[in-house]
Protein backbone atom coordinates (compact mmCIF):
# COMPACT_ATOMS: atom_id res chain seq x y z
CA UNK A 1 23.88 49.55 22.11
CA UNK A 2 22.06 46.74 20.05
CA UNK A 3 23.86 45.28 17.70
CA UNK A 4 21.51 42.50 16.51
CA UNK A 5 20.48 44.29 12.93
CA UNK A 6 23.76 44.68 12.08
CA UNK A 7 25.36 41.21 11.67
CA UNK A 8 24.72 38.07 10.56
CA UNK A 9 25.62 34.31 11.53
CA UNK A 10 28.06 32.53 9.85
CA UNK A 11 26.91 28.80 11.19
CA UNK A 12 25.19 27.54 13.98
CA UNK A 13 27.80 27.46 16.31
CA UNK A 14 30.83 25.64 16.96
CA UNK A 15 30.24 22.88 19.20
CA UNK A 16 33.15 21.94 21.38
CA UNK A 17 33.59 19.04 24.08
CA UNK A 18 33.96 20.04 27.97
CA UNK A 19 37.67 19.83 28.92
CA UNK A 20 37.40 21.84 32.37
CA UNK A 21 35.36 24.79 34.08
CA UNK A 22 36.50 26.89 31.77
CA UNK A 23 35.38 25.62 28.22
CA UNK A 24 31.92 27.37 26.79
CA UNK A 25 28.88 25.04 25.99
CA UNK A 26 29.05 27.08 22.21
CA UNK A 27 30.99 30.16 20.55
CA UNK A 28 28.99 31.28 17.27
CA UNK A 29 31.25 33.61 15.12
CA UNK A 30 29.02 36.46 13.61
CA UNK A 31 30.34 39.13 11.02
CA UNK A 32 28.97 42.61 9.65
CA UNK A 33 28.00 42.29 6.03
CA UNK A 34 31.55 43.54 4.69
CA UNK A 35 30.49 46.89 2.80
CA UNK A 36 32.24 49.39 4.77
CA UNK A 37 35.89 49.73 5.47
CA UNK A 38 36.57 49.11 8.34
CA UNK A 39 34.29 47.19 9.48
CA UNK A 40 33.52 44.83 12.85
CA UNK A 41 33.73 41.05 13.24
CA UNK A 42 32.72 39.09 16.45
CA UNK A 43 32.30 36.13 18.35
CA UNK A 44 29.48 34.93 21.26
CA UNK A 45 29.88 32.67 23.74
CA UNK A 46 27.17 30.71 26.21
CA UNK A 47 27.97 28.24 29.07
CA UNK A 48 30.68 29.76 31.17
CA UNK A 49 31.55 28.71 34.69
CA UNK A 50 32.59 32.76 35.18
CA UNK A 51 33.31 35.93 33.49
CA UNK A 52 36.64 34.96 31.25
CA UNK A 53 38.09 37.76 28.26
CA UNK A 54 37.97 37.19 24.49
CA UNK A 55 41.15 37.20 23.01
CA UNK A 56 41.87 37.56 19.11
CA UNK A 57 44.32 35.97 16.73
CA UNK A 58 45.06 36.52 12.86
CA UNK A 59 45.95 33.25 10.68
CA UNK A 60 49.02 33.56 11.77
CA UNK A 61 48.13 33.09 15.11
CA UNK A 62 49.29 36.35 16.24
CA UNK A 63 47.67 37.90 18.94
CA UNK A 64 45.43 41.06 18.58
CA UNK A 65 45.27 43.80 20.59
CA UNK A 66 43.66 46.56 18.36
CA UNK A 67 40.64 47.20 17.94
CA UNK A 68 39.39 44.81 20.73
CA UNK A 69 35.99 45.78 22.18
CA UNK A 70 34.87 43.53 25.14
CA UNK A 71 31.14 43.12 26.16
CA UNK A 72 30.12 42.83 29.68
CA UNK A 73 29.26 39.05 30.57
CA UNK A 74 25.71 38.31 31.11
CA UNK A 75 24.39 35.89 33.96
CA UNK A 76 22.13 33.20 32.15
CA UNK A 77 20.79 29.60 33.55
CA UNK A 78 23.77 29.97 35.97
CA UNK A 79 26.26 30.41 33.19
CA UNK A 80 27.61 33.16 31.64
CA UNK A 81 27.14 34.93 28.05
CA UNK A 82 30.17 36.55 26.60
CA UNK A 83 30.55 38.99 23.76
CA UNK A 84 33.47 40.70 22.15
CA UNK A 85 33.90 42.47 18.36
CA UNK A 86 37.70 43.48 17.00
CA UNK A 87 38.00 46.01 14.14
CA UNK A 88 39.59 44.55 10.46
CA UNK A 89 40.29 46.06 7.30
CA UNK A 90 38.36 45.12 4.58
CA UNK A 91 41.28 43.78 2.50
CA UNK A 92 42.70 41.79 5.38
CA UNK A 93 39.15 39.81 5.30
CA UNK A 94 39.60 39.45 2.00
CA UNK A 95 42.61 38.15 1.46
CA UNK A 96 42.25 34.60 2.31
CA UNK A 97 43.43 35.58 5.75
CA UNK A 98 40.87 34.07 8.98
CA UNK A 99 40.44 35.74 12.33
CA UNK A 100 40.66 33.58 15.55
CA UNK A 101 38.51 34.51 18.77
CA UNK A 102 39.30 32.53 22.18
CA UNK A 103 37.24 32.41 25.35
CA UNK A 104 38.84 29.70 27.89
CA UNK A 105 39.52 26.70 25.82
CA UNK A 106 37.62 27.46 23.50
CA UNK A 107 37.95 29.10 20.04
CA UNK A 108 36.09 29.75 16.81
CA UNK A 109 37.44 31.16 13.39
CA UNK A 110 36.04 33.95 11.12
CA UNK A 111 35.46 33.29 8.43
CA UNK A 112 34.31 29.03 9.99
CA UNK A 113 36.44 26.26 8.23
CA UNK A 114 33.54 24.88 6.01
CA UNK A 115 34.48 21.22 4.31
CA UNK A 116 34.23 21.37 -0.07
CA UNK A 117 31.19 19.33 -1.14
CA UNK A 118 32.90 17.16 -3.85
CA UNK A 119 30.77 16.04 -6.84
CA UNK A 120 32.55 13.87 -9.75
CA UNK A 121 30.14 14.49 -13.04
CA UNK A 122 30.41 13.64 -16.75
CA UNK A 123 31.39 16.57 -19.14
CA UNK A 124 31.24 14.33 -22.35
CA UNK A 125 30.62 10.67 -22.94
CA UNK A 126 33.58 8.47 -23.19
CA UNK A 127 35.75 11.59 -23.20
CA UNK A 128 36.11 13.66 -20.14
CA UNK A 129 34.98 13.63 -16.37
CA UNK A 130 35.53 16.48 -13.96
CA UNK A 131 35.43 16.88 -10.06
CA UNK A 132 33.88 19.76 -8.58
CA UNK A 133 34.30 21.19 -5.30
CA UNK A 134 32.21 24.18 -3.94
CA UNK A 135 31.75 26.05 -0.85
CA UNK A 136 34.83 25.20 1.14
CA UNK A 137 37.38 27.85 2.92
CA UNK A 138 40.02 28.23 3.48
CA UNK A 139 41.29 27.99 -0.06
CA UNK A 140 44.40 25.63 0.59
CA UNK A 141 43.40 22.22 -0.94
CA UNK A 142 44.36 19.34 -2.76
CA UNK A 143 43.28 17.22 -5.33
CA UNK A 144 43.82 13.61 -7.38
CA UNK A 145 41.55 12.02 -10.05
CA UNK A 146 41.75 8.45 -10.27
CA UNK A 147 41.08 6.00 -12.93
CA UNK A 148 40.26 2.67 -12.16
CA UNK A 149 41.85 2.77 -8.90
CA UNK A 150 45.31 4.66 -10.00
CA UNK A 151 46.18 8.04 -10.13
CA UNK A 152 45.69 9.93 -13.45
CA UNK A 153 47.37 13.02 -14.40
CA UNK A 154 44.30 16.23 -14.80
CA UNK A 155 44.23 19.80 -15.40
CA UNK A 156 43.48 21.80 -12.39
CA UNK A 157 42.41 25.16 -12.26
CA UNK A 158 42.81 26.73 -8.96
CA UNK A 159 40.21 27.71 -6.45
CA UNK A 160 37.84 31.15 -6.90
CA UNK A 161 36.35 33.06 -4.30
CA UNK A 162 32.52 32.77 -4.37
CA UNK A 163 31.56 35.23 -1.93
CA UNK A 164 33.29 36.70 0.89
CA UNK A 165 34.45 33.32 2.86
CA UNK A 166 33.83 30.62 0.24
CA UNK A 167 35.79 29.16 -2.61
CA UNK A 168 35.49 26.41 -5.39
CA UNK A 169 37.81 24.51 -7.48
CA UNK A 170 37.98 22.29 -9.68
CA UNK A 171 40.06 19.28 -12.15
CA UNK A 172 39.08 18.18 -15.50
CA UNK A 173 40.61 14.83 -16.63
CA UNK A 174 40.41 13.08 -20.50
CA UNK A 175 39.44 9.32 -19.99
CA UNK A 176 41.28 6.50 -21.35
CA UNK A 177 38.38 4.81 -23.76
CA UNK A 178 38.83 1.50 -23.53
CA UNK A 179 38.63 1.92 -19.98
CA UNK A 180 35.84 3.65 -19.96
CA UNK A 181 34.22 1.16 -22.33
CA UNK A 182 35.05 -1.49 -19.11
CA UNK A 183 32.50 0.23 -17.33
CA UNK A 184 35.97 1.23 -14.85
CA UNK A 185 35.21 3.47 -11.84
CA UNK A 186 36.69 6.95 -11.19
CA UNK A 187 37.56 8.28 -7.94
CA UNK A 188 37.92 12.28 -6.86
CA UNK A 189 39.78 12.78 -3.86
CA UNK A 190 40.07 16.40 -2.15
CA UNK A 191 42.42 16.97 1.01
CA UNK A 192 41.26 19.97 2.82
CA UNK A 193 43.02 20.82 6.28
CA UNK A 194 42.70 17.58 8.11
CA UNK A 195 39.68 16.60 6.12
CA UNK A 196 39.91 13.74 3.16
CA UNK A 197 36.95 14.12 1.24
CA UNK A 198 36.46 10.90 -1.30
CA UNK A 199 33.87 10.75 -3.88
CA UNK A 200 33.79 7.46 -6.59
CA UNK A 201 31.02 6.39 -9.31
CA UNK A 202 31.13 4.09 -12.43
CA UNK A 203 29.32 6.69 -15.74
CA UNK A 204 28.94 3.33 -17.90
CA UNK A 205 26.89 0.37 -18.16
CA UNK A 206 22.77 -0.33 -17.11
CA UNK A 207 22.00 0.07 -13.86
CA UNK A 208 18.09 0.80 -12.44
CA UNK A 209 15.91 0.27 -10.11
CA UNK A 210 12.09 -0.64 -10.46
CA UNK A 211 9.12 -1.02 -8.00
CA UNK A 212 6.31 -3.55 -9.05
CA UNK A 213 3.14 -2.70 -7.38
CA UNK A 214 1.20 -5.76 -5.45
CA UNK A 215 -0.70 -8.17 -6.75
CA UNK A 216 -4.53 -9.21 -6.87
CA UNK A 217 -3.84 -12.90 -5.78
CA UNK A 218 -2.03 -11.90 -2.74
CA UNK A 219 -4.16 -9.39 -1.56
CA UNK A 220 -7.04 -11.57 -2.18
CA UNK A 221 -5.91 -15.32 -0.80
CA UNK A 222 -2.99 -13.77 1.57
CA UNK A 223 -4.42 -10.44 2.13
CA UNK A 224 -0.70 -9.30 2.17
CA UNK A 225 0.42 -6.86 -0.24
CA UNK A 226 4.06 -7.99 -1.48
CA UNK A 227 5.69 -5.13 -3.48
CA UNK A 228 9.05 -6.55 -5.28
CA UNK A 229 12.12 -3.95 -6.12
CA UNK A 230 14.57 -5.05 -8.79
CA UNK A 231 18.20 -4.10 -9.64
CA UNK A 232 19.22 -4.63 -13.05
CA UNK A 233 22.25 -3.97 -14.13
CA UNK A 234 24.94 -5.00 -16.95
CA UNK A 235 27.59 -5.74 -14.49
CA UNK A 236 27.12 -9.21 -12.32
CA UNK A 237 29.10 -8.01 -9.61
CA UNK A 238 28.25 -4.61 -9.23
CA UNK A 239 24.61 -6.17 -8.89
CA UNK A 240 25.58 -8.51 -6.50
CA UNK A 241 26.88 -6.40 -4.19
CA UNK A 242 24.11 -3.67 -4.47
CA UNK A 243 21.85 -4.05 -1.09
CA UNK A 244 18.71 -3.09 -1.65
CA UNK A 245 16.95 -1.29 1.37
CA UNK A 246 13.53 -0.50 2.38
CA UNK A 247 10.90 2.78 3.91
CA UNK A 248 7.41 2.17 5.20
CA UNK A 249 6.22 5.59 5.88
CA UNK A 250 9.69 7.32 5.68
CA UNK A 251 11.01 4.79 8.82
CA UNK A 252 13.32 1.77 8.02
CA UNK A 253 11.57 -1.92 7.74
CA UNK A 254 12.17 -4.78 10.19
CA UNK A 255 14.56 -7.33 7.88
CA UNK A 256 11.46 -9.87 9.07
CA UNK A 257 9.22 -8.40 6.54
CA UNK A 258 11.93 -8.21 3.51
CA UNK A 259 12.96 -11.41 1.51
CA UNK A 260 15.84 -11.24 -1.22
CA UNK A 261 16.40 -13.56 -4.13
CA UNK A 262 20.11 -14.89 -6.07
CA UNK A 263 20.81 -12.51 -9.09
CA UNK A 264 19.55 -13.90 -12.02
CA UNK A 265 20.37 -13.43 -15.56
CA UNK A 266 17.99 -12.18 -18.93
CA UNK A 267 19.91 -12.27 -21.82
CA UNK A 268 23.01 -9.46 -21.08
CA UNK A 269 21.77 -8.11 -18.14
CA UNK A 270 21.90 -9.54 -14.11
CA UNK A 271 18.57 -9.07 -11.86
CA UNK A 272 18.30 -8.89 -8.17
CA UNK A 273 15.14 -8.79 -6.55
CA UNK A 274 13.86 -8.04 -3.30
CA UNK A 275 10.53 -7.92 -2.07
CA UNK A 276 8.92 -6.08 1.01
CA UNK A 277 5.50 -7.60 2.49
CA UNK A 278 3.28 -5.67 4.25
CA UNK A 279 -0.58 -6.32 5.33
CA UNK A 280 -3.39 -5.54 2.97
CA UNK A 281 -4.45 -2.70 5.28
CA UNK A 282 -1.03 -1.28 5.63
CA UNK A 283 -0.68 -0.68 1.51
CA UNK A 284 -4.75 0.33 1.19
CA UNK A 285 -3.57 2.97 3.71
CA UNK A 286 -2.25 4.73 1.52
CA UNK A 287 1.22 5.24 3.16
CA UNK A 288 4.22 5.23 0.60
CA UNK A 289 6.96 2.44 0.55
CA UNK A 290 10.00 3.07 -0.60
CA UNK A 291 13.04 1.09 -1.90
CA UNK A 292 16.84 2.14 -2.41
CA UNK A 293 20.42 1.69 -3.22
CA UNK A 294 23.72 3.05 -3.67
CA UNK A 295 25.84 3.11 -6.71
CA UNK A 296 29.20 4.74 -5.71
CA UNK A 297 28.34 7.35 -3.51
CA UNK A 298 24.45 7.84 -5.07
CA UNK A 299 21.76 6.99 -3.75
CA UNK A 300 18.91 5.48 -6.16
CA UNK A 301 15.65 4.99 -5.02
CA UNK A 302 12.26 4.16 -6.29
CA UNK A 303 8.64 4.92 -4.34
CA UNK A 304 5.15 3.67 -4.65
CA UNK A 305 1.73 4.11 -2.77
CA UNK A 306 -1.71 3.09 -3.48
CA UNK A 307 -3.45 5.33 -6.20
CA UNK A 308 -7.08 7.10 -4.72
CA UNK A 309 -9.58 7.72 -7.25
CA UNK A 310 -13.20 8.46 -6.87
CA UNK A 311 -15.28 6.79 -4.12
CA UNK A 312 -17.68 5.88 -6.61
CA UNK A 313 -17.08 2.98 -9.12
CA UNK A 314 -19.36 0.51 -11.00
CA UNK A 315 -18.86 -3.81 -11.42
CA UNK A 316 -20.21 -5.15 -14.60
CA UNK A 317 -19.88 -8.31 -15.70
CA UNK A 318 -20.19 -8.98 -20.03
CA UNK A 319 -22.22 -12.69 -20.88
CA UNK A 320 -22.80 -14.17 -24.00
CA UNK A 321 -26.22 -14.16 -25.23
CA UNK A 322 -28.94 -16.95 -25.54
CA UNK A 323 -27.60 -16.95 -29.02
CA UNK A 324 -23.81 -17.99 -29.24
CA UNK A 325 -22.81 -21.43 -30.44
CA UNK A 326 -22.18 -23.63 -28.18
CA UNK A 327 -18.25 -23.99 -27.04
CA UNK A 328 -16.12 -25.75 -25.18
CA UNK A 329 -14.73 -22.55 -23.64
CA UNK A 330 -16.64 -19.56 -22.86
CA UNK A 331 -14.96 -15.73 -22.19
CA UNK A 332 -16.17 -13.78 -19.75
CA UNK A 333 -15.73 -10.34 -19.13
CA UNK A 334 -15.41 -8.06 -15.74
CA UNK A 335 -15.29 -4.45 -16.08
CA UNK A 336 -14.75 -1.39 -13.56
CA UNK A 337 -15.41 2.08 -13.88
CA UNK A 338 -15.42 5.21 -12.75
CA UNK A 339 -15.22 9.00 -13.94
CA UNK A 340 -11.53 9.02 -12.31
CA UNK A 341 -10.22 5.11 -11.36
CA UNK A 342 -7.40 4.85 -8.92
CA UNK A 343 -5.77 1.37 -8.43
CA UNK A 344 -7.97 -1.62 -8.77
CA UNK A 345 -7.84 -5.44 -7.90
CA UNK A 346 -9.94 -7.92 -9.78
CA UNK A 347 -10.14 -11.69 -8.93
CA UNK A 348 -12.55 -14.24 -10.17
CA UNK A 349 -14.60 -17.12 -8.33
CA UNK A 350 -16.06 -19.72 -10.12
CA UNK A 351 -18.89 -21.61 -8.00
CA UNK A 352 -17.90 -21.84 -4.47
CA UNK A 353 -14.26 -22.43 -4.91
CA UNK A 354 -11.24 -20.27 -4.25
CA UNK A 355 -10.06 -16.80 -6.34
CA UNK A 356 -8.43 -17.22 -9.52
CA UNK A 357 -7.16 -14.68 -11.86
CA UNK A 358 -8.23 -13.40 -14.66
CA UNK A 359 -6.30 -14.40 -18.38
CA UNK A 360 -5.66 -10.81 -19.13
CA UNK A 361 -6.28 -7.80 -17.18
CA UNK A 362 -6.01 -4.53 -19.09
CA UNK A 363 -7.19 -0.83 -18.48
CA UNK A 364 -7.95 2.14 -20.93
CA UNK A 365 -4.63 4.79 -20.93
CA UNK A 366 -7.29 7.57 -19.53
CA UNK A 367 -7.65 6.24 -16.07
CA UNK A 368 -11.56 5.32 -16.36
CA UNK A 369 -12.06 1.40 -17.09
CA UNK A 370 -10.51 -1.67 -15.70
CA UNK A 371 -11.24 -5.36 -17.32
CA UNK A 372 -10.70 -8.45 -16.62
CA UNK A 373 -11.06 -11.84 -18.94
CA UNK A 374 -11.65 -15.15 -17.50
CA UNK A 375 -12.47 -18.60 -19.84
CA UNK A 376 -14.33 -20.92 -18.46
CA UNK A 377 -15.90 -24.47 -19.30
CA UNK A 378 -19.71 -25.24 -19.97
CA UNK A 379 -20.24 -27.15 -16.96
CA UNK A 380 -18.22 -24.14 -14.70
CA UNK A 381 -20.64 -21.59 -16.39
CA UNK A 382 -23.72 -23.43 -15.35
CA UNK A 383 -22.95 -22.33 -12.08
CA UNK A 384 -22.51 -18.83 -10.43
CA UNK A 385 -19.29 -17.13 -11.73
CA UNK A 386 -18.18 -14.24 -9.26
CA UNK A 387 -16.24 -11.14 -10.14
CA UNK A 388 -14.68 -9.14 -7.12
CA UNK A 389 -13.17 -6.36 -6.70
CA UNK A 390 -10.79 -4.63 -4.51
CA UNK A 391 -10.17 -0.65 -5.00
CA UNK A 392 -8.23 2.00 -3.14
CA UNK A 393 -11.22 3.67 -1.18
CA UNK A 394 -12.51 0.71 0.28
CA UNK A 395 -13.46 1.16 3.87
CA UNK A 396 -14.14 -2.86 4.39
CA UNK A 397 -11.55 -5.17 2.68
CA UNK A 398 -12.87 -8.13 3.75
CA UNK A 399 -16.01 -7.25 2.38
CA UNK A 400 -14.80 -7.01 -1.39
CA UNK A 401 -17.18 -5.41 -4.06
CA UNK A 402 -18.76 -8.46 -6.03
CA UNK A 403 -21.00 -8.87 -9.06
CA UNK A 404 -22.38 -12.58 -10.55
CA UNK A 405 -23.68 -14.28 -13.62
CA UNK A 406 -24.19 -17.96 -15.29
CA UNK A 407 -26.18 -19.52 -17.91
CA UNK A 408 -29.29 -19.73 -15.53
CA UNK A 409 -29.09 -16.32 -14.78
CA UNK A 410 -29.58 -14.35 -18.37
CA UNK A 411 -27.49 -10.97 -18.28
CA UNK A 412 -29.45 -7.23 -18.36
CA UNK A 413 -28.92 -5.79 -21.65
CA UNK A 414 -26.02 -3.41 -20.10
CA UNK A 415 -24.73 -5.99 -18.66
CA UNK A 416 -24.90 -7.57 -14.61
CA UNK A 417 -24.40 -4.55 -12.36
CA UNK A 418 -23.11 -3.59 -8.76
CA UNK A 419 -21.92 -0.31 -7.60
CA UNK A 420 -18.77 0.14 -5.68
CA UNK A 421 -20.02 2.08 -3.32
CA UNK A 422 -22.26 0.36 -0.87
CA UNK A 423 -24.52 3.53 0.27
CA UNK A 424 -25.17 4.68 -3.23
CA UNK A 425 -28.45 3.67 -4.96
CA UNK A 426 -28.23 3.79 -8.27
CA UNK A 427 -25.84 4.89 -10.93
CA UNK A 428 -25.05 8.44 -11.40
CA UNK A 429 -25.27 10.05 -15.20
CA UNK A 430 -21.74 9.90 -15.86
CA UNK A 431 -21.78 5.92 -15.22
CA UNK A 432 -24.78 5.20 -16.41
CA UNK A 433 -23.32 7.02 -20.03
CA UNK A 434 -20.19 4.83 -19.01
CA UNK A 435 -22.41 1.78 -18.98
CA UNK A 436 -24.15 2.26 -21.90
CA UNK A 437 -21.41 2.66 -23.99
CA UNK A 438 -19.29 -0.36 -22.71
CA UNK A 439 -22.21 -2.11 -23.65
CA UNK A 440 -21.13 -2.11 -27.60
CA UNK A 441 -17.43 -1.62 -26.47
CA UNK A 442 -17.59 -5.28 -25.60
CA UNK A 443 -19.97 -6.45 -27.57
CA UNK A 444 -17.79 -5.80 -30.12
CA UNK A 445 -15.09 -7.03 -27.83
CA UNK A 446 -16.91 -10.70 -27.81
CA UNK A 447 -17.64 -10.75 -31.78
CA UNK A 448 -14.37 -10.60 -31.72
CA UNK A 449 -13.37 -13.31 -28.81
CA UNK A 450 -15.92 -16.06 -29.53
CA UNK A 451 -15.10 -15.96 -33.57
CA UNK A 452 -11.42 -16.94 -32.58
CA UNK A 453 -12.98 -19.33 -29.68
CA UNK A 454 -15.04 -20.99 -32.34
CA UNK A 455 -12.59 -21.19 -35.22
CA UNK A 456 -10.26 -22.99 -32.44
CA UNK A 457 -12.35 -25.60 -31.19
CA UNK A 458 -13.51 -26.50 -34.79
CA UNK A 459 -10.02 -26.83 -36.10
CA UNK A 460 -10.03 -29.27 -33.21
């Protein structure tokens, strides 16, 4: 007779450790969905050294007799397979009472002992907290709220069946307020059969995490991408004692690769920092990096990976015109863009000297232009300024994306011009709309700019 449609697994199997010949690799309890009365509960067993009975027990741990069926044992992998199925009344399941099956020295239970997932939660600020725990059986528990390390008095309500095998429970208990206001921790602690399940968090106070993306000057001079994870938090020594940890593609990081800095302090709140380094090619992969920490018993984490856009983007550097009064110090301005931008690195180079940054570096809120300012002397803009770019499709990133201008070389009227993409030859509508519209964007933009620029030096 097959039985296989007509029951279902409880678990995965117990897994027990070899104390002789006659101990089974596994026994997985199984049960008939409970809608009939009678109805049939059972047990499996793999690994035996020979052909050995089931035996049955009630919570009490009295033996069983009626009702017994006993399978034939089946020859597998040179070990043997071993069924058996005993006959229980509906309200006996029901009734908080457990079946016990034994093969050898081994044994399961019906319904399995499951451990209560504990979760301590706020019902209302500064008034009330509560500890929850779900999906446990048998029902016999206990349970203590603490408050700042000592035992509080709560109101319990005892535990409910959830479905046939599993129960939850619960405690409410009223805070004291100017303990909570002391940012104090609370502590939920559930005994369940030889289990002591603990579960402590702090509801008050700052405490966040935050990723900061890399940097154009180290993925320019360095080519290393440094990404730098903060905790900030209200309390100093709840900060200090926060360890920050690190994910490169889901896997841990090698401690080589992560620095860490003192906690520092802004105003009320304490800052830790650490910061993760990685090569330029490993962060224009694409792969995410991830940073974390536990508060209590939660884990807070925070995750960041280079933003694709389209393939295509254009370089355009803004000059001032033949007829601009003569300054001291002359803006220039760099802009990128594409239909859809992903992440972008601009750096400036003026002559034949190293990458500098820009004085301000902004973007437009719809994810389509990037600029870059950079002020320069007379004498520097008599020779060749450089704006280049790094982006997130680049297949070269040695090879950065670069467009030029000085006073001996007159700008086009849209602008000097280079496409991102190397094997494109020309712009495509959308950028060359793009480009003629930045045009009065920052022209406009420089009106502005050189009237301030000009009004300074003369006050000088």
């Amino acid at each position: 007779m097959d039985h296989s449609d007509a029951f279902d697994y409880w678990g995965k199997g117990t897994q027990v450790t070899v104390e002789g010949k006659e101990m089974p690799l596994s026994i997985f309890p199984v049960t008939e969905c409970p809608s009939g009365n009678p109805f049939q509960i059972g047990c499996m067993s793999t690994g035996l050294q020979r052909d050995l009975p089931f035996e049955w027990f009630d919570s009490n741990n009295v033996k069983l007799t009626s009702g017994v069926v006993q399978f034939p044992a089946t020859l597998r992998d040179e070990a043997y397979a071993k069924m058996s199925f005993i006959t229980v009344k509906k309200e006996d399941f029901n009734n908080d009472n457990y079946f016990k099956c034994k093969v050898g020295n081994g044994s399961a239970t019906i319904p399995e002992t499951k451990t209560p997932t504990v979760n301590l939660v706020k019902v209302s600020e500064g008034e009330s907290v509560m500890c929850v725990a779900e999906n446990f059986f048998p029902k016999d528990f206990t349970i203590k709220l603490k408050e700042d390390g000592l035992e509080a008095s709560s109101q319990d309500w005892p535990a409910t069946r959830k479905s046939p095998a599993l129960y939850s429970a619960g405690s409410l208990l009223k805070v004291n307020k100017t303990l909570w206001d002391k940012n104090v921790k609370y502590s939920c602690e559930i005994k369940h059969g030889t289990e002591v399940i603990t579960k402590t968090r702090s509801f008050t106070g700052t405490f966040t995490v935050t990723i900061h993306r890399p940097v154009a000057k180290d993925l320019f001079i360095y080519k290393k991408a440094k990404i730098q994870c903060d905790i900030t938090g209200g309390n100093k020594m709840e900060v200090e004692g926060a360890q920050l940890s690190w994910k490169f593609q889901g896997k841990p990081v090698n401690a080589t690769h992560i620095t860490s800095d003192e906690v520092k302090q802004t105003e009320e709140l304490y800052i830790k920092t650490s910061t993760l380094t990685l090569d330029d090619s490993d962060w224009f992969s694409g792969a995410e990096v991830e940073c974390f920490t536990k508060r209590d018993q939660d884990t807070i984490s925070k995750k960041a990976s280079i933003k694709h856009g389209d393939e295509s983007c254009s370089v355009q550097i803004y000059t001032p015109n033949d007829n601009v009064p003569s300054v001291e110090k002359i803006p220039l301005v760099c802009q990128v863009n594409s239909s859809s931008l992903g992440d972008v690195y601009i750096m400036w180079k003026k002559s034949d000297g190293s990458f500098v940054e820009g004085t301000i570096t902004a973007a437009d809120s719809g994810g389509k232009f990037v600029f870059s300012f950079l002020t320069v002397t007379s004498e520097e803009y008599n020779n060749v300024i450089t704006c280049a770019v790094k982006h997130a499709n680049m297949k070269n990133l040695n090879s950065p994306k670069m467009a030029t201008a000085s006073k001996k070389e007159p700008s086009a009227p849209d602008g000097l011009y280079v496409n991102c993409d190397k094997d494109s030859s020309g712009e495509d509508d959308y950028n060359s709309l793009w480009s003629t519209a930045s045009s009065f964007i920052f022209l406009f933009l420089f009106t502005i700019i050189y009237s301030t620029v000009l009004s300074l030096s003369k006050m000088k």
